[in-house]
Every structure is written in structure tokens, then in C-alpha cells.
C-alpha atoms as a PDB file:
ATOM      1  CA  UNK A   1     105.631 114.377 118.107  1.00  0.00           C
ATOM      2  CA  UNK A   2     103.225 116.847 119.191  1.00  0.00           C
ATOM      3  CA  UNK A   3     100.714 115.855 122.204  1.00  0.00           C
ATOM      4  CA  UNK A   4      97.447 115.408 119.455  1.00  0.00           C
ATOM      5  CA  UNK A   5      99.448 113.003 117.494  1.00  0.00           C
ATOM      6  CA  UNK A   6     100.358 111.105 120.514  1.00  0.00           C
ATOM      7  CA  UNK A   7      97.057 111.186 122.094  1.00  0.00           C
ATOM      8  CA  UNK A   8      95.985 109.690 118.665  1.00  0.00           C
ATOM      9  CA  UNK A   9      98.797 106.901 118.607  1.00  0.00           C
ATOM     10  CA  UNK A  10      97.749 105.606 121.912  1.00  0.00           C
ATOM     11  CA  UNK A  11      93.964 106.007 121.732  1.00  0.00           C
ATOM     12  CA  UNK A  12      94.712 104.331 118.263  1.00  0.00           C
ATOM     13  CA  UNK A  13      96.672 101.120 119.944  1.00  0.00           C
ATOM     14  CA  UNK A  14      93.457 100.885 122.311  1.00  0.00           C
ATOM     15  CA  UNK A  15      90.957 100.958 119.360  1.00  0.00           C
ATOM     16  CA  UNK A  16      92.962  98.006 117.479  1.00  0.00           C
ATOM     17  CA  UNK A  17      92.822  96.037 120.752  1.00  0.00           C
ATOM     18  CA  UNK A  18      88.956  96.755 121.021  1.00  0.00           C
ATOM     19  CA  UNK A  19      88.564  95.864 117.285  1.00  0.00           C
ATOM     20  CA  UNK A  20      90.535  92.136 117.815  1.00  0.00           C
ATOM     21  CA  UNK A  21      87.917  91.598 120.782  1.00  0.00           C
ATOM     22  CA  UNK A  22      85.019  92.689 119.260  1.00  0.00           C
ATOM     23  CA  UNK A  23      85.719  90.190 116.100  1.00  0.00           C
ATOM     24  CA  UNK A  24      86.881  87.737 118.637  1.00  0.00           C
ATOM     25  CA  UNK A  25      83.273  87.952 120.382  1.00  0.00           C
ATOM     26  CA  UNK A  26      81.832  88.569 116.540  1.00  0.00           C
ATOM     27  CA  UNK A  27      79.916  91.502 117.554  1.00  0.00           C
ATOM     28  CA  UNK A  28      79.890  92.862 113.898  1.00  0.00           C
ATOM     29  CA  UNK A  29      78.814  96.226 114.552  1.00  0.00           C
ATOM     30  CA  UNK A  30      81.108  97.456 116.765  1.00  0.00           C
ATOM     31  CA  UNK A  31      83.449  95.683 114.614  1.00  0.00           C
ATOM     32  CA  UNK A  32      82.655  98.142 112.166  1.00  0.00           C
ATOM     33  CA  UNK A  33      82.645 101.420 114.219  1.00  0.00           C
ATOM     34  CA  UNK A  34      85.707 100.585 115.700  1.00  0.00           C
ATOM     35  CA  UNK A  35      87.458  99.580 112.544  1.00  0.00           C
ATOM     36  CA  UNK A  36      86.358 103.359 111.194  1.00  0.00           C
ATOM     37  CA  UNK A  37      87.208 105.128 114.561  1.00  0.00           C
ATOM     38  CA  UNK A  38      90.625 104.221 113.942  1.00  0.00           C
ATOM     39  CA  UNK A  39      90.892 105.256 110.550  1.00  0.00           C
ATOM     40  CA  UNK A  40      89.809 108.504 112.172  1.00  0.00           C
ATOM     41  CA  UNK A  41      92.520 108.350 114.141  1.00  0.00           C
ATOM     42  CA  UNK A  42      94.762 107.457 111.784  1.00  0.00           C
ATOM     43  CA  UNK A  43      94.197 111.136 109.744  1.00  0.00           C
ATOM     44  CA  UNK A  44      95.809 112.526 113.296  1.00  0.00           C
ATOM     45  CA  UNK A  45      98.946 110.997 113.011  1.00  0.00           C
ATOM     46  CA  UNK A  46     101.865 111.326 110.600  1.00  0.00           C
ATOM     47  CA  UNK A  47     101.954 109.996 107.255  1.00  0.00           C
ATOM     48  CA  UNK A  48     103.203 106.749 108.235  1.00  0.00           C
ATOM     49  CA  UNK A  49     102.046 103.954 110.727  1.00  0.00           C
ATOM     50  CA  UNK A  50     103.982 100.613 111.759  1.00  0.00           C
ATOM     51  CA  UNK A  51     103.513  97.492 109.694  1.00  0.00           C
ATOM     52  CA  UNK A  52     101.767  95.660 112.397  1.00  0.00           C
ATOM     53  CA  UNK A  53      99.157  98.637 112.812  1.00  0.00           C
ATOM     54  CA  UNK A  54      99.016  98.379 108.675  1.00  0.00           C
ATOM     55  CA  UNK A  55      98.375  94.392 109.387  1.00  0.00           C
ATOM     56  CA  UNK A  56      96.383  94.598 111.859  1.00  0.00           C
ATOM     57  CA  UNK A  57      94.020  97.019 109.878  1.00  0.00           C
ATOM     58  CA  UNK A  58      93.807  95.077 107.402  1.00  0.00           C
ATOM     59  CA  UNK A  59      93.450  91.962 108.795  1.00  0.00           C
ATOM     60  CA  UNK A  60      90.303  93.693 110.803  1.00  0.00           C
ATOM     61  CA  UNK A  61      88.940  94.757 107.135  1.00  0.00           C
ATOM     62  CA  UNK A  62      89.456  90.707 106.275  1.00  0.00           C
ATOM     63  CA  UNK A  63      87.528  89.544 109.429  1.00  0.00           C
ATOM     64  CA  UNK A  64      84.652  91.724 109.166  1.00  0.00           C
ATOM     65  CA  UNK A  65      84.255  90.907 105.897  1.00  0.00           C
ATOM     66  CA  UNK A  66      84.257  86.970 106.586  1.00  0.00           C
ATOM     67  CA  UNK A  67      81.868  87.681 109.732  1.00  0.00           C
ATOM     68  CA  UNK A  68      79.434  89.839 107.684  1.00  0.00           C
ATOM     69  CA  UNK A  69      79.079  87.328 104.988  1.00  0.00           C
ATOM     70  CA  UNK A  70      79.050  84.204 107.793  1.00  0.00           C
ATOM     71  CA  UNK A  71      75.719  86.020 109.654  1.00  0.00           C
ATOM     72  CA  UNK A  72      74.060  86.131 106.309  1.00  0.00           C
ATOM     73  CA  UNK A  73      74.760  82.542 106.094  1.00  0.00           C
ATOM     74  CA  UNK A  74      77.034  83.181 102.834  1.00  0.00           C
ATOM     75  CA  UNK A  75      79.756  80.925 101.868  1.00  0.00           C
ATOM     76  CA  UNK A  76      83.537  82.693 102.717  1.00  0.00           C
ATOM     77  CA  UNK A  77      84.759  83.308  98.813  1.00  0.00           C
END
């Protein structure tokens, strides 16, 4: 795997973890930008990721979602 790709996979790994804490600590906004940073990051990398950065993706799409409607004091659908 060339060094951009890897560079990519790791910073990706770190931007996942950042993305859990930030919807841990239900700071939606960074939520966000993180969430899109690593789809960024994704376009480096080959056409394939693990199922568990797949799941954690979209899990992160799920919780910001939730959050989003839960600060406009929306019920969860």
C-alpha cells in the first residue's frame, strides 16, 4: 500500500476515534466535521474498508442524526 493510502488509513482510525468522543460528549458540530473528514479520507484509500470502519461510519451517521433531532427537542423517529 503506498505511503498516502497508509497515511490515510491511520489518520482515518484517529478521526473515527475523535468522532465516538465527540458524540460521546454530544458536541454536534464537530460530530459533523469529523464524520465528513473521514469520508475525505476514505476517497484516499482503496476501494474497500473493514466492516467495523463501514459500522462504525454508519453508526456515527445514526448518532448524529439522533443528537441533531434531540437538541431541537424532536422526538427520535
Amino acid at each position: 500500500m503506498p505511503r498516502k493510502q497508509r497515511d490515510a488509513l491511520k489518520q482515518l482510525d484517529a478521526t473515527l476515534l475523535g468522532l465516538k468522543v465527540a458524540l460521546r460528549h454530544r458536541q454536534l458540530g464537530l460530530a459533523r466535521r469529523l464524520r465528513s473528514a473521514a469520508w475525505e479520507q476514505v476517497d484516499l484509500l482503496p476501494a474497500h474498508l473493514t466492516h467495523e470502519q463501514r459500522r462504525d461510519l454508519f453508526q456515527a451517521k445514526l448518532a448524529i442524526h439522533a443528537l441533531a433531532r434531540h437538541m431541537e427537542g424532536r422526538p427520535h423517529s
